[in-house]
Protein backbone atom coordinates (compact mmCIF):
# COMPACT_ATOMS: atom_id res chain seq x y z
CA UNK A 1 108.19 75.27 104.77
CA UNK A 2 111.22 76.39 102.76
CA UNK A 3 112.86 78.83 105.10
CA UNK A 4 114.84 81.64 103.35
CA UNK A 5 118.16 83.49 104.87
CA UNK A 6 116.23 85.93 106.44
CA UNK A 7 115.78 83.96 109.45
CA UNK A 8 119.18 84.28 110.20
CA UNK A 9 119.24 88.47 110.92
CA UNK A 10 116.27 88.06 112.74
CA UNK A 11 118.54 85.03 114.96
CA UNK A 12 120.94 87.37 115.47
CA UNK A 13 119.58 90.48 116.33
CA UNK A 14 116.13 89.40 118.31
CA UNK A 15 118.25 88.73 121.13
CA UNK A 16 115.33 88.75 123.69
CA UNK A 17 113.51 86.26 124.52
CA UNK A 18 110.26 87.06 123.42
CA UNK A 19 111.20 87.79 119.83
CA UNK A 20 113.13 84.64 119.60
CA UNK A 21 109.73 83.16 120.67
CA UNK A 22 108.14 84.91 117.43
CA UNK A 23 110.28 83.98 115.21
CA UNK A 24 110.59 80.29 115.89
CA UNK A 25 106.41 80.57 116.22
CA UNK A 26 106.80 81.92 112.59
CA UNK A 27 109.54 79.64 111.39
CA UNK A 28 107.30 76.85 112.62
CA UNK A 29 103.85 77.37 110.16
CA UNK A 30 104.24 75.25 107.51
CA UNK A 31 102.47 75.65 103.83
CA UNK A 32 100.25 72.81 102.95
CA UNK A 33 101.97 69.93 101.47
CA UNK A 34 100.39 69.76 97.96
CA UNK A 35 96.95 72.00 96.63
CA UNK A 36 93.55 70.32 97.36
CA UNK A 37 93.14 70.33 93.45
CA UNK A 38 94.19 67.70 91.83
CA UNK A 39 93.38 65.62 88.23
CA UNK A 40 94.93 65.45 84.91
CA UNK A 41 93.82 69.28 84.52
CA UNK A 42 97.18 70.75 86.93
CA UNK A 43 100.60 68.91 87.41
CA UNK A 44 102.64 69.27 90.71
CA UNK A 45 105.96 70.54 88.42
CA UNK A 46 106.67 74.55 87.62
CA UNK A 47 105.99 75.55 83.94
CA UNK A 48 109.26 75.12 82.05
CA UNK A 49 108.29 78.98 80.03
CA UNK A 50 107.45 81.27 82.18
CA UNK A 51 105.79 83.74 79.23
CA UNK A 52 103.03 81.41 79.42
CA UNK A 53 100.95 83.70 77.37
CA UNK A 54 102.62 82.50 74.48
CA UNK A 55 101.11 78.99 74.74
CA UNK A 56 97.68 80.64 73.73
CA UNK A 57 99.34 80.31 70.19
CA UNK A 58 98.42 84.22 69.79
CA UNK A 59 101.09 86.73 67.96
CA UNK A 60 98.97 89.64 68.95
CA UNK A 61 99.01 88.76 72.24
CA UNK A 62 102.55 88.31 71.72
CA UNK A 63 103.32 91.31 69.89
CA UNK A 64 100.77 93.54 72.90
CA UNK A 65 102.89 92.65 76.22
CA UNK A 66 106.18 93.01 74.18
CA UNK A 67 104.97 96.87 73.78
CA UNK A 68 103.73 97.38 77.12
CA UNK A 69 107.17 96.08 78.28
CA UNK A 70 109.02 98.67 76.90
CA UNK A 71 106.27 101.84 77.50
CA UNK A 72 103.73 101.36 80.12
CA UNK A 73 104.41 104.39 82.46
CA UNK A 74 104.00 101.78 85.91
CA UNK A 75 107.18 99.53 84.63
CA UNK A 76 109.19 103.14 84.10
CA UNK A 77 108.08 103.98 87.25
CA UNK A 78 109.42 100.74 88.37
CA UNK A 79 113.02 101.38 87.12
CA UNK A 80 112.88 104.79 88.30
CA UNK A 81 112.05 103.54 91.97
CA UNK A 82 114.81 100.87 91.47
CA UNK A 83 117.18 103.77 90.48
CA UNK A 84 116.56 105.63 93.28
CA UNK A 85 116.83 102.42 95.80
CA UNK A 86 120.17 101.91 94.18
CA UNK A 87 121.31 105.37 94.78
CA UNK A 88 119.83 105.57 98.15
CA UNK A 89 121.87 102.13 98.84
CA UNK A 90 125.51 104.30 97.50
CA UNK A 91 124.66 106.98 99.89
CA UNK A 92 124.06 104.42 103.15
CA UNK A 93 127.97 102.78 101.40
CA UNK A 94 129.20 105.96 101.57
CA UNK A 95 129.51 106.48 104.75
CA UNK A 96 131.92 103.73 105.49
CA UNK A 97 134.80 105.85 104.24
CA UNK A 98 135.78 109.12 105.61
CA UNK A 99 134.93 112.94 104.56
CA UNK A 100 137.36 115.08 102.77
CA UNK A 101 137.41 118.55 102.38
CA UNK A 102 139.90 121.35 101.17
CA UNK A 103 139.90 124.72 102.53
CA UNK A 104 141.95 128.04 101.38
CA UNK A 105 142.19 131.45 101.39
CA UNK A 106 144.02 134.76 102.23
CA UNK A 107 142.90 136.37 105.54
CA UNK A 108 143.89 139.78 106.73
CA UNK A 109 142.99 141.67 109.90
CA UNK A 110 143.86 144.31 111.79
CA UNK A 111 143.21 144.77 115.65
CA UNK A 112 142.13 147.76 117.89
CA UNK A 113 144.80 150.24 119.73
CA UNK A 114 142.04 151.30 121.92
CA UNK A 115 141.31 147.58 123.65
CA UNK A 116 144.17 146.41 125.00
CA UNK A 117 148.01 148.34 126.00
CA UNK A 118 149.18 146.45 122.34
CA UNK A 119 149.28 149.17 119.75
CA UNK A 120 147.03 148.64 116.72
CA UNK A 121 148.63 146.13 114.40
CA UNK A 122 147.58 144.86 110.63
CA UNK A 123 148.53 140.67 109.48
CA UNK A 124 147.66 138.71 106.82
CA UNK A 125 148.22 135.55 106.02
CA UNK A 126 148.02 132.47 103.02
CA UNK A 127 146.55 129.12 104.15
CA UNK A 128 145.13 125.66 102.49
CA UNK A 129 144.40 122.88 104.21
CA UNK A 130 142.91 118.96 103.58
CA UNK A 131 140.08 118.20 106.48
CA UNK A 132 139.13 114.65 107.32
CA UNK A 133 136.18 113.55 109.31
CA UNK A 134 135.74 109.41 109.87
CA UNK A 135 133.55 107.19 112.01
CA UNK A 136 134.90 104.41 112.79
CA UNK A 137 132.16 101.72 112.69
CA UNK A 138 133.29 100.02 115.38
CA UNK A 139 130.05 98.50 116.62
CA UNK A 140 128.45 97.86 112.78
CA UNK A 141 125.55 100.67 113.02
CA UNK A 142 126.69 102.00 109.87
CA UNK A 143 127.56 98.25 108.48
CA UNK A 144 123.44 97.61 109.61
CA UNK A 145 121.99 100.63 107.80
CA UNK A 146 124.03 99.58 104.76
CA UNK A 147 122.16 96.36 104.91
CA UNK A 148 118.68 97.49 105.47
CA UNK A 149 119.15 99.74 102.14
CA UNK A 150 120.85 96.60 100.18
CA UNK A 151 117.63 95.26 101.14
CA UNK A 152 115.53 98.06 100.19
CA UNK A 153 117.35 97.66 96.82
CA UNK A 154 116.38 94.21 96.32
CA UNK A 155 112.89 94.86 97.18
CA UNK A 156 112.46 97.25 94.51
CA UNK A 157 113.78 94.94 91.88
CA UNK A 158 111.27 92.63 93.02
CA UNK A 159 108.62 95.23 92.77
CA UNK A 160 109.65 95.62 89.80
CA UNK A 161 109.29 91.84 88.66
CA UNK A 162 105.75 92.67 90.64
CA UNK A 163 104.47 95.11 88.31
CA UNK A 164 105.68 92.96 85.05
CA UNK A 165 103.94 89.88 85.94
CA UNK A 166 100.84 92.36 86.60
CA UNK A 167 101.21 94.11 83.62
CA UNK A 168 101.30 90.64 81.69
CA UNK A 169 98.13 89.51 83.36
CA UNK A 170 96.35 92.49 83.07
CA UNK A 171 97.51 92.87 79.32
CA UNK A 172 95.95 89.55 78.71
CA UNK A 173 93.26 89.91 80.61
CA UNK A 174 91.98 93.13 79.01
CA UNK A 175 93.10 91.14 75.15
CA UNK A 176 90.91 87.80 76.06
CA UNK A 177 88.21 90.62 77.52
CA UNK A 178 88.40 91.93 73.73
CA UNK A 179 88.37 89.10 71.66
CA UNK A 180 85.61 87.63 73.72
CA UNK A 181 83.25 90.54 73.17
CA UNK A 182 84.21 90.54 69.40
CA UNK A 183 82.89 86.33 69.43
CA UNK A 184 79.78 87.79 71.33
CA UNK A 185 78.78 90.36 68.49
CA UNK A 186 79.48 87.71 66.18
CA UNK A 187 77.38 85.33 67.69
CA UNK A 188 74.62 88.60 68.18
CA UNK A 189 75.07 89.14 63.84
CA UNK A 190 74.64 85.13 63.08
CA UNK A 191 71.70 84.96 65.03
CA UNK A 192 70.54 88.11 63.94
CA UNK A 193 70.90 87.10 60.59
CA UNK A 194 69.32 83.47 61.05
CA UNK A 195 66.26 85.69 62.91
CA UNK A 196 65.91 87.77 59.30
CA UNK A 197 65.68 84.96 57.66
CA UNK A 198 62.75 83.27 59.49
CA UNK A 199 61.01 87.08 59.56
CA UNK A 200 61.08 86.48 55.74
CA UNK A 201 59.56 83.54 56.07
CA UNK A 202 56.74 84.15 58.42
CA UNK A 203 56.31 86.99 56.32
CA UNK A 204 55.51 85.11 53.49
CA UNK A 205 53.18 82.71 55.06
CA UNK A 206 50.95 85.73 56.08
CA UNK A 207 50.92 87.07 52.44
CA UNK A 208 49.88 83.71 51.41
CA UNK A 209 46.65 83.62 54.46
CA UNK A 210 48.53 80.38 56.05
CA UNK A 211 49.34 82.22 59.30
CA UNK A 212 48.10 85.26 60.99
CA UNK A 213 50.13 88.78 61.74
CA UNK A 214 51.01 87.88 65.10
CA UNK A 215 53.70 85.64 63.85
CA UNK A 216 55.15 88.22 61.86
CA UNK A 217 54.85 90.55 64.70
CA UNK A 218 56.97 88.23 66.84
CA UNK A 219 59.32 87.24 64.68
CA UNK A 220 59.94 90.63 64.33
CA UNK A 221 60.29 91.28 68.17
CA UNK A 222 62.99 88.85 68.49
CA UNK A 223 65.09 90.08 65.62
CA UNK A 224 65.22 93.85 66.79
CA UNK A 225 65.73 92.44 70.58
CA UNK A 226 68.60 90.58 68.72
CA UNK A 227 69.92 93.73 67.09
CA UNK A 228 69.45 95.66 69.93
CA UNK A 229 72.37 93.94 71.84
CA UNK A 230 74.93 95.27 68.88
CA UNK A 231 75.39 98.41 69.94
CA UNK A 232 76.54 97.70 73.80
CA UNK A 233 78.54 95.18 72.52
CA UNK A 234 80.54 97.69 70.15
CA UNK A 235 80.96 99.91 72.57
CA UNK A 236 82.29 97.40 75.26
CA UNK A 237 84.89 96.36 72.41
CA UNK A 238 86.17 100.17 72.12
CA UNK A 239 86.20 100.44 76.32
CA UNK A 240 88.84 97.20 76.19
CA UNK A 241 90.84 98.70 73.42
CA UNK A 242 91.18 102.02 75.50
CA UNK A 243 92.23 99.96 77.89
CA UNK A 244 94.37 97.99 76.44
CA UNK A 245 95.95 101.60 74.95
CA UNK A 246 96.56 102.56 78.57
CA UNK A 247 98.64 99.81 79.08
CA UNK A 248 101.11 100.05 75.95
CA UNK A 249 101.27 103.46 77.14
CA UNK A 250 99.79 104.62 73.42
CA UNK A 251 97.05 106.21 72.54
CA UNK A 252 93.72 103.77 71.27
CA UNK A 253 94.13 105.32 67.16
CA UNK A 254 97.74 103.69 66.76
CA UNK A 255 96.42 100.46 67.93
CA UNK A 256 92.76 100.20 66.86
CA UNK A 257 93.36 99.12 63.47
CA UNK A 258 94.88 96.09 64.77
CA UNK A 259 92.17 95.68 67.34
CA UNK A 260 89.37 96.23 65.61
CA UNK A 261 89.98 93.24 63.36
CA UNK A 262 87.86 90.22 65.12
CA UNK A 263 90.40 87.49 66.77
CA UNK A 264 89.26 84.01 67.98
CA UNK A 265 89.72 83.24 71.49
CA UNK A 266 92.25 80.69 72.19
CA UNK A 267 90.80 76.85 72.83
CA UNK A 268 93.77 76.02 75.24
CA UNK A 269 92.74 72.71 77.61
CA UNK A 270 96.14 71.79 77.97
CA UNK A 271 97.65 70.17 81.83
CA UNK A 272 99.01 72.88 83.43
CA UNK A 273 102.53 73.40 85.71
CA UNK A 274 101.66 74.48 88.87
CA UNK A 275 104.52 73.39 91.18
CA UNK A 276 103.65 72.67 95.12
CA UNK A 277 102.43 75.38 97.39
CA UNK A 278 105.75 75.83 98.78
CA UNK A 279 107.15 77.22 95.48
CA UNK A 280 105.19 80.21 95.70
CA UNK A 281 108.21 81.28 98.48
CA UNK A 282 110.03 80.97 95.31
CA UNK A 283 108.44 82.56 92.81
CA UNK A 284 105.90 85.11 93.83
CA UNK A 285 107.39 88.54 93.89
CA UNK A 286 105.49 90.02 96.49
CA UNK A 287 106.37 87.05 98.50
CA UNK A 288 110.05 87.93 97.88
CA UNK A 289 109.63 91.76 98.31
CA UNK A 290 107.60 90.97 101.93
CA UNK A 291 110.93 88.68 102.93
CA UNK A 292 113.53 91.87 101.61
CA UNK A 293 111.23 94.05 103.65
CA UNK A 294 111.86 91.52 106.64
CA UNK A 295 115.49 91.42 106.51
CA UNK A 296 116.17 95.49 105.96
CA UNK A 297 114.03 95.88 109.60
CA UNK A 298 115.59 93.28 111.18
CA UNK A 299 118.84 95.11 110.01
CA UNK A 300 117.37 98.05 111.16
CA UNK A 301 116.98 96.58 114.67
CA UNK A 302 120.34 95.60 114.84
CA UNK A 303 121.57 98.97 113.73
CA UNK A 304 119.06 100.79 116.06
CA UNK A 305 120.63 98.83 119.30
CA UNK A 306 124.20 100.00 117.73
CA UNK A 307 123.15 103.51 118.10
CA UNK A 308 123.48 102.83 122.53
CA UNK A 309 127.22 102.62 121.77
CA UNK A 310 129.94 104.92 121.58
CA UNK A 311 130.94 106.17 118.22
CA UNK A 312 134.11 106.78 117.73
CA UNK A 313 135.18 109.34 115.08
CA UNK A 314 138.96 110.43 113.72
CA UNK A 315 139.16 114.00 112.75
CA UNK A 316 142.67 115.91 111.30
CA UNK A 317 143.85 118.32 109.12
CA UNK A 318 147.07 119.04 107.39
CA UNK A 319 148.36 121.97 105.78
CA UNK A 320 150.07 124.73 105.30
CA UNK A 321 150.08 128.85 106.57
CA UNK A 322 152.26 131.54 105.96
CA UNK A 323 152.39 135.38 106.01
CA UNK A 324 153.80 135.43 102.33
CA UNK A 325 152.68 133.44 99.14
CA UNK A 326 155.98 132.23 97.96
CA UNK A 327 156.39 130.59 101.78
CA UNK A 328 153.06 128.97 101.42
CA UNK A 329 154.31 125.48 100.33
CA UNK A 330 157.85 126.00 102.40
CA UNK A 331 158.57 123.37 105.34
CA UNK A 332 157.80 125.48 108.22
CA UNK A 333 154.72 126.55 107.16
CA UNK A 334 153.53 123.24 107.62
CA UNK A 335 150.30 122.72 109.92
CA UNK A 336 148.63 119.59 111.02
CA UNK A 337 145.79 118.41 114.06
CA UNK A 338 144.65 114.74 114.57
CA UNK A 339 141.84 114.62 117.13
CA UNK A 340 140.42 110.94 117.28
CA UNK A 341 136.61 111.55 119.41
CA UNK A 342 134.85 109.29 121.32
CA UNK A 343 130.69 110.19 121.40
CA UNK A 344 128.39 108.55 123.72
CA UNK A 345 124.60 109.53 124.44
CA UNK A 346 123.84 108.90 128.12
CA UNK A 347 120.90 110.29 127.86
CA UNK A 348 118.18 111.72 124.92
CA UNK A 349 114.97 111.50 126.50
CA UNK A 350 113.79 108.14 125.35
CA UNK A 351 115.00 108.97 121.88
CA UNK A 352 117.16 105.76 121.67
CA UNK A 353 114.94 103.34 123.17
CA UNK A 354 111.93 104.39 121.71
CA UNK A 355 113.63 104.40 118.50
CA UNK A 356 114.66 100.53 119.06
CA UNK A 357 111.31 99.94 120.27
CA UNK A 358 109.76 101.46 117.21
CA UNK A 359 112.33 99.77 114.89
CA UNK A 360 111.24 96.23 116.74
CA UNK A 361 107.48 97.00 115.99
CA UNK A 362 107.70 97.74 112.54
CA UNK A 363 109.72 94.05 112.44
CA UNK A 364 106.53 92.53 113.84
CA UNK A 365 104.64 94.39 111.15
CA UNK A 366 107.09 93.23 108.37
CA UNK A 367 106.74 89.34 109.93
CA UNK A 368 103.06 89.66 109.66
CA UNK A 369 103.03 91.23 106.14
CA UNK A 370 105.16 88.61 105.14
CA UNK A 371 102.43 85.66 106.82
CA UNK A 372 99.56 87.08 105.11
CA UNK A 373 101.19 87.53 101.93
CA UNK A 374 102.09 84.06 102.02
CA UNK A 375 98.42 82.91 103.06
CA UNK A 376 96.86 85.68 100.38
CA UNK A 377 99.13 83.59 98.06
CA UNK A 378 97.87 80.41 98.64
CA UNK A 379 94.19 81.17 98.29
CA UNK A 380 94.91 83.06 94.91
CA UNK A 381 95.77 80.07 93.40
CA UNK A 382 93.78 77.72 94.98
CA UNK A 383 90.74 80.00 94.36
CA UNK A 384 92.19 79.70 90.21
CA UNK A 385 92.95 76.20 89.94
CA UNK A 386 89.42 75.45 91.33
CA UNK A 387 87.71 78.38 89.08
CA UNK A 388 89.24 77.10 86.15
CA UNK A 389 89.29 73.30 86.38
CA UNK A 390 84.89 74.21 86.64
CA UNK A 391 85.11 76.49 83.81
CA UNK A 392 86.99 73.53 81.65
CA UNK A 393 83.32 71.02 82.93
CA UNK A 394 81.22 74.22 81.81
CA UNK A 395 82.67 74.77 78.73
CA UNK A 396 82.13 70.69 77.75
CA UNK A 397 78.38 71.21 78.99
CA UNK A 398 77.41 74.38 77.09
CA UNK A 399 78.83 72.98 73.86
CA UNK A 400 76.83 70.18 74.07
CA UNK A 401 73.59 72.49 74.74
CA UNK A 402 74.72 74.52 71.92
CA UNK A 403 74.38 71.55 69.45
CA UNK A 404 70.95 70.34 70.97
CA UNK A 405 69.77 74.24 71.10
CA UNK A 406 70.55 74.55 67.10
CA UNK A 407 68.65 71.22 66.62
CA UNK A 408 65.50 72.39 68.23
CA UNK A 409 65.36 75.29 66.23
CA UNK A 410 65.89 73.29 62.63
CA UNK A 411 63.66 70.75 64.07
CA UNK A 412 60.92 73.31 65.38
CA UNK A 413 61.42 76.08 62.18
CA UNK A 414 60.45 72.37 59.41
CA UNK A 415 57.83 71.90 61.60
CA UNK A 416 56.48 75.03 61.60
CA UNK A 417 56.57 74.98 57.77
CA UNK A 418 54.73 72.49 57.61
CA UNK A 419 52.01 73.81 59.58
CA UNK A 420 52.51 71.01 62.34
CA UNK A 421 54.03 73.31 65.03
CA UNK A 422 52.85 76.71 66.29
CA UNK A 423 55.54 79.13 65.64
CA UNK A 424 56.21 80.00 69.48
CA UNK A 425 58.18 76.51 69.36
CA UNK A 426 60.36 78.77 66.69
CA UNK A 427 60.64 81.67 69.05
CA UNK A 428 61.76 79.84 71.66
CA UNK A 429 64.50 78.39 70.15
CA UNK A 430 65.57 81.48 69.00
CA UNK A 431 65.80 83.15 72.12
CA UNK A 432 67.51 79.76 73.85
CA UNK A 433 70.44 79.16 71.12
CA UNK A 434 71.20 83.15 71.17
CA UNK A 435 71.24 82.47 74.72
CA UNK A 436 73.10 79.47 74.66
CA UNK A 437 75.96 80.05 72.20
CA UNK A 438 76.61 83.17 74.37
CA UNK A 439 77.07 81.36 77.46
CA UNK A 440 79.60 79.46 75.67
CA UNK A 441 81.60 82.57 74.63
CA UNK A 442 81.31 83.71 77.84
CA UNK A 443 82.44 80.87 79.30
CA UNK A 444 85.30 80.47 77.45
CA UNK A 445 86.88 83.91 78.12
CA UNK A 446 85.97 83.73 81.73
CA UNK A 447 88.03 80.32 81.53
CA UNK A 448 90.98 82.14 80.08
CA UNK A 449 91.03 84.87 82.38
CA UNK A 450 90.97 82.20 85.36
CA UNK A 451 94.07 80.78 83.78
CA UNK A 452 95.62 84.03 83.29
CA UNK A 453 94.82 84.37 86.66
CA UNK A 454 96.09 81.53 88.08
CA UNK A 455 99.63 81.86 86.18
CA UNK A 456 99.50 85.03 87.94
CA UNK A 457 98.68 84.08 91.47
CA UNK A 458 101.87 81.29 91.08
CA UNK A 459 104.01 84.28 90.31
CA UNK A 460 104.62 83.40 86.56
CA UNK A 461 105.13 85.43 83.83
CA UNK A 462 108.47 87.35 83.95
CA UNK A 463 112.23 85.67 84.39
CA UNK A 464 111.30 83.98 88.22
């Protein structure tokens, strides 16, 4: 297993002996060596593009994710988290440098005759002053915090890769969805109009007394079943491009005229890049976000265990006071106070070593997060690689059924013109090629959208 840097926080501050137990136990579980696929269908190197999607040869494809980049509402969210992780990350920096304030003003007041043997008097006075406050960070709690939000920061840029290499698949997904449909109601029309065709002709064998009316009344049966399908068909097409609307962050009229145009699905059989299982440390985002999430609480440990330890702080002030403007800025009127403070919490109720105890526990939880991300990672793509190398066998099957289905029916339909086959033969092979050619559609987009999502499950698809 390719261990990352974040083993070395956890070294450094898992000091006891039972987490330096659980993080050698973790260190220690290795990723298998190579995937249990294996064939001239996946390689063991990383693709050399990552925008795979452009291998499907497909501009509107292209020309889809390239919107959805720039408006889907979950990538601005993205930045907008990022932004605020950034800013969160200057305010933790901040407090490595001390706090300066400036105060001024004109004060006047006059005491009681009646409290004290003085007799009632009146002052005023002029006064502005610079205030410092500093903590020393003498024992790194601030220097930890800082780290746990540079962290933080990092995890939200990979989040953010997160949600483009979603947004990719799911683009994708929803366009193969579409185009797939689209082949289905062609395949529904050709057949439909094939099915006309033979109505005509059982139609005229009736007029002419060679057959009876229950031909024509099942011929017709199978061409209004056919047409039947249309309709659910369309109106899965305009579900996908509402979809797909959603995710270009558009609304479905600017993009339906684009849409609506039928598209072929793309006949890619190509090898494929998948790298070794222990790349996925490498290129998966939410593997990468799990490991920031790691280091910022083992960071937060460390900082946590700081907080037992005196704080030291350097306070002063220096200005000036005087009774009369013009003296304000003279030499005597000078003031100044250093007061360098030393703050230690002897006691808080627990609140310090419950806090350490809770910062330790949500370490665990990170560690464990970050084990069955890894393992979630690993079946993704072996689940893919094995969905999709079958798909590729399915596909070669059904396109040989397809040719034998469309022979039967030529063979069956001369037959049956010739009064040497009963037209059920005809029916039958009717009903099986609709049936077949569909399942080859089908299975073609289903084997796209196992590729898609196996580029996704290696973490592909955006700048890794």
């Amino acid at each position: 297993m390719n261990i990352r840097a974040w083993s070395i926080p956890l070294l450094l501050f898992l000091s006891s002996a039972g987490y330096a137990q659980t993080t050698k136990r973790y260190l220690n579980a290795p990723l298998p060596q190579t995937w249990e696929e294996s064939g001239d269908v996946f390689q063991q190197v990383l693709p050399v593009d990552d925008q795979w999607w452009k291998a499907f040869g497909d501009k509107s494809l292209d020309s889809l994710i390239t919107v959805a980049v720039d408006r889907n509402y979950s990538v601005l969210t993205a930045i907008d988290r990022m932004n605020a992780a950034k800013a969160n990350l200057r305010i933790e920096r901040g407090n490595f440098f001390p706090s300066i304030g400036f105060n001024g003003g004109w004060t006047r007041q006059q005491s009681s005759g009646l409290t004290s043997e003085l007799p009632q008097s009146t002052q005023h006075y002029y006064d502005a002053s610079l205030n410092m406050s500093w903590e020393v960070d003498v024992f790194g709690s601030i220097r930890q915090r800082v780290k746990a939000q540079k962290e933080t920061f990092a995890a939200s840029k990979e989040e953010y890769t997160a949600v483009m290499v979603s947004l990719s698949a799911q683009v994708a997904s929803a366009y193969i969805n579409l185009r797939q449909l689209q082949q289905e109601l062609k395949v529904v029309q050709e057949n439909s109009e094939s099915q006309e065709v033979v109505l005509k002709i059982t139609e005229v064998r009736y007029n002419t007394g060679l057959v009876s009316k229950l031909d024509v009344a099942q011929a017709k049966s199978v061409y209004y079943s056919t047409k039947a399908a249309i309709p659910q068909l369309e109106s899965s097409i305009n579900q996908y491009i509402t979809t797909l609307a959603v995710l270009l962050g558009t609304y479905p009229q600017e993009i339906r005229p684009m849409l609506e145009r039928v598209g072929t699905l793309p006949d890619y059989m190509e090898p494929i890049g998948v790298g070794l299982p222990a790349d996925l440390l490498l290129r998966r985002p939410d593997i990468r976000v799990a490991e920031r999430q790691v280091n910022a609480q083992a960071a937060l440990v460390g900082a946590s265990k700081a907080d037992w330890l005196p704080k030291v702080f350097l306070k002063g002030s220096v200005g000036y006071a005087a009774r009369d403007f013009k003296d304000l800025t003279n030499s005597k009127a000078l003031t100044y106070e250093i007061a360098p403070a030393l703050s230690w919490t002897l006691f808080s109720g627990g609140q310090l070593f419950n806090a350490t105890k809770l910062a330790r526990a949500q370490l665990d939880e990170a560690i464990n997060q970050f084990n069955q991300t890894v393992l979630t990672a690993v079946q993704e793509t072996d689940n893919a690689m094995n969905a999709y190398r079958n798909s590729i066998k399915q596909i070669v099957a059904l396109r040989e059924v397809c040719n034998q289905g469309l022979e039967t029916l030529t063979l069956s339909l001369n037959l049956y013109k010739q009064g040497l086959s009963p037209f059920q033969n005809v029916l039958d092979a009717q009903r099986s090629l609709l049936t077949y050619e569909s399942q080859l559609v089908e299975a073609r987009g289903n084997s796209l959208l196992q590729l898609i999502a196996m580029y996704q499950a290696l973490g592909g698809g955006w700048g890794n």
